[in-house]
C-alpha atoms as a PDB file:
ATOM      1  CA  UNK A   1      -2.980  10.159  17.819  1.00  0.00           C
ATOM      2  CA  UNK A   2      -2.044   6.356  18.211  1.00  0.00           C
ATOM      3  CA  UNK A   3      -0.316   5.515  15.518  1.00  0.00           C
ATOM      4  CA  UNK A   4      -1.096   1.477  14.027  1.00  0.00           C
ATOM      5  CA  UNK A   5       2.217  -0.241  13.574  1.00  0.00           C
ATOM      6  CA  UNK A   6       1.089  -3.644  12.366  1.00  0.00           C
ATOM      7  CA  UNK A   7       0.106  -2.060   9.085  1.00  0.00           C
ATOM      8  CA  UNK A   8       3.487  -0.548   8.359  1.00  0.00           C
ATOM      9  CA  UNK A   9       5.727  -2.916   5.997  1.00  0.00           C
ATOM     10  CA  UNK A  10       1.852  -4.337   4.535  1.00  0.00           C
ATOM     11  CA  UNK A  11       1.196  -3.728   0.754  1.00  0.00           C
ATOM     12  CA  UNK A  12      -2.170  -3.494  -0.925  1.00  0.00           C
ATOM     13  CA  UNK A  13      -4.359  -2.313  -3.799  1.00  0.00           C
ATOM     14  CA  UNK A  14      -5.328   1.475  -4.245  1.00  0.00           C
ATOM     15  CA  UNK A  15      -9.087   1.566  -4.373  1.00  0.00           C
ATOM     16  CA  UNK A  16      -9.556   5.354  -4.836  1.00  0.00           C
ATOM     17  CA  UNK A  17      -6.443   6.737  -6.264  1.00  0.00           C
ATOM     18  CA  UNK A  18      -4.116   8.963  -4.173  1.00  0.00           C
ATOM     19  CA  UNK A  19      -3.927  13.229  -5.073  1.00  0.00           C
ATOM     20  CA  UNK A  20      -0.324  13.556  -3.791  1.00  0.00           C
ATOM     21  CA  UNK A  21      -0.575  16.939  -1.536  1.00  0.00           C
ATOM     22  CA  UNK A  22      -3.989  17.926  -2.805  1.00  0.00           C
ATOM     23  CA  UNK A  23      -5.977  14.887  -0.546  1.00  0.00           C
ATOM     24  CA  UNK A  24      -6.223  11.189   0.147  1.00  0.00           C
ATOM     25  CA  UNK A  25      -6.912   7.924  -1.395  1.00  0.00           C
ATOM     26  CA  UNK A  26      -8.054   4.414  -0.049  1.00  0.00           C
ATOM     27  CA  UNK A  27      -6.362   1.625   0.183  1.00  0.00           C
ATOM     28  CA  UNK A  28      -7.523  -2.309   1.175  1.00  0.00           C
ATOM     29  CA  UNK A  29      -4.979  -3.745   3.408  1.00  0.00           C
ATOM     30  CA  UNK A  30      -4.948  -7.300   4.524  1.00  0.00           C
ATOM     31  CA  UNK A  31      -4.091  -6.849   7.481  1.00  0.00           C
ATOM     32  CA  UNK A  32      -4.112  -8.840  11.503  1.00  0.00           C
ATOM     33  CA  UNK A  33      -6.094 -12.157   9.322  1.00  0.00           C
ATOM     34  CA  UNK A  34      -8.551  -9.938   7.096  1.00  0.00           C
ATOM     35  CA  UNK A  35      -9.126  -6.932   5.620  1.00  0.00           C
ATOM     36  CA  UNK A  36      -9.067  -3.200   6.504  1.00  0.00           C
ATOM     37  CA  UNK A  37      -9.269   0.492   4.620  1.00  0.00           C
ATOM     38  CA  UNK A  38      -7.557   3.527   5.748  1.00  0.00           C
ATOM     39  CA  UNK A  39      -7.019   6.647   3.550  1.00  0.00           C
ATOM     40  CA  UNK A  40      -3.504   6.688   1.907  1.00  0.00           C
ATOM     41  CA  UNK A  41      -1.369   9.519   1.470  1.00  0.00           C
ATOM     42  CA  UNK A  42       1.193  10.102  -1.173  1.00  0.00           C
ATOM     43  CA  UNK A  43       4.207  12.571  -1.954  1.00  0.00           C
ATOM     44  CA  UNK A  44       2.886  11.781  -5.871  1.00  0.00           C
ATOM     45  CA  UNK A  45      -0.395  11.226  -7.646  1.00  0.00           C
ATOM     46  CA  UNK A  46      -1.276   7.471  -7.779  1.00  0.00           C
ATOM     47  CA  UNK A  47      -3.942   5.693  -9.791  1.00  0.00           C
ATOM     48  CA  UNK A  48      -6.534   3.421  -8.158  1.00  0.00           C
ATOM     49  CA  UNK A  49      -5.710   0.099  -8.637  1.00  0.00           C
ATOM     50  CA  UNK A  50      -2.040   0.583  -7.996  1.00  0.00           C
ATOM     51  CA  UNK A  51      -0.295  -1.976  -5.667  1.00  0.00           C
ATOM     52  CA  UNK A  52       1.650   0.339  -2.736  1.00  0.00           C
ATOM     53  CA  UNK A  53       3.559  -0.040   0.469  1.00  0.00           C
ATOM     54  CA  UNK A  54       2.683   1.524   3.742  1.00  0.00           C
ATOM     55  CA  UNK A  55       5.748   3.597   5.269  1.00  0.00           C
ATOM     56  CA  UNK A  56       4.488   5.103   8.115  1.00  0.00           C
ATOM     57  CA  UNK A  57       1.314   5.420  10.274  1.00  0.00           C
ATOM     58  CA  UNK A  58      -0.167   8.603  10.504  1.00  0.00           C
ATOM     59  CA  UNK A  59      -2.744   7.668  12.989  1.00  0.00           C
ATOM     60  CA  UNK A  60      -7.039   7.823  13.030  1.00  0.00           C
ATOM     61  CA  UNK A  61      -6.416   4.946  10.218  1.00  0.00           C
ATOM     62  CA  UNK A  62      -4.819   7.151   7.576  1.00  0.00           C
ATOM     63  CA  UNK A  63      -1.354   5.822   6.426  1.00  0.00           C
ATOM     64  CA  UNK A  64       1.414   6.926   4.096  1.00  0.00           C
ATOM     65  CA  UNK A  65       2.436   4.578   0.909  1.00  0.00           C
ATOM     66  CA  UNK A  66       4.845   4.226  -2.040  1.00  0.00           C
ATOM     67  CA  UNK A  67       4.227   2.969  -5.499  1.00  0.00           C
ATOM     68  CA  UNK A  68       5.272  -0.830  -5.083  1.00  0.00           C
ATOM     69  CA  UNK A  69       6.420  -3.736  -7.485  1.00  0.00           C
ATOM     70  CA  UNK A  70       7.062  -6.706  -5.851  1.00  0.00           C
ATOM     71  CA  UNK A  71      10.478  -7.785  -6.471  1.00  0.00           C
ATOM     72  CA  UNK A  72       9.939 -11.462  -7.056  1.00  0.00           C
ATOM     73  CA  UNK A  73       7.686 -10.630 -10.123  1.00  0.00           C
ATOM     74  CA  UNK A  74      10.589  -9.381 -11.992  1.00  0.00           C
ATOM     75  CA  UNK A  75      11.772 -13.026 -11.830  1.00  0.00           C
ATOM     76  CA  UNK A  76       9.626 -14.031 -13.684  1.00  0.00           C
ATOM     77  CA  UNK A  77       8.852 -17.809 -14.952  1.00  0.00           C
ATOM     78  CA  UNK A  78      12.421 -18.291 -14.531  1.00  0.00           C
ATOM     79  CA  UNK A  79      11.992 -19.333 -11.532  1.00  0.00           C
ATOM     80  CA  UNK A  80       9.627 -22.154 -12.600  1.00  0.00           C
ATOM     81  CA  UNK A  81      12.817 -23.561 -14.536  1.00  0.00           C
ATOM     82  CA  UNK A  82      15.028 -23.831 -11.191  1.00  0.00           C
ATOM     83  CA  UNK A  83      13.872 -26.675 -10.441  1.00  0.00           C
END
């Protein structure tokens, strides 16, 4: 199975939440200047809706993904005052 390696690293939104082991979710990447789904895979349950990371590339356009928070959002408006 060829594996896609340009999604890896690329976050997006859960549209059909993930079962962990018992089956797949969706996600919407944006991905090489638009958007694409593939069915996500979890270790975990997670809801749709949730933003996640692809980790790996399982091939036929399913892909593995982690719960993700974007670090900079825990910054806040602080960083507004920088300036």
């Amino acid at each position: 199975m060829p594996q896609d390696e340009a999604v890896i690293g690329c976050t997006g939104k859960l549209l059909i939440g993930t079962r962990g082991s018992a089956g797949p979710g969706e996600i919407l990447v944006r991905v090489r200047g638009g958007l694409e789904t593939f069915l996500a895979w979890s270790d975990a349950p997670l809801s749709a809706g949730a933003t996640v990371l692809v980790i790996e590339s399982r091939g036929c356009r399913e892909v593995g993904v982690i719960e993700w928070v974007d670090p900079l959002d825990a910054l806040g408006e602080d960083t507004a005052d920088a300036d």
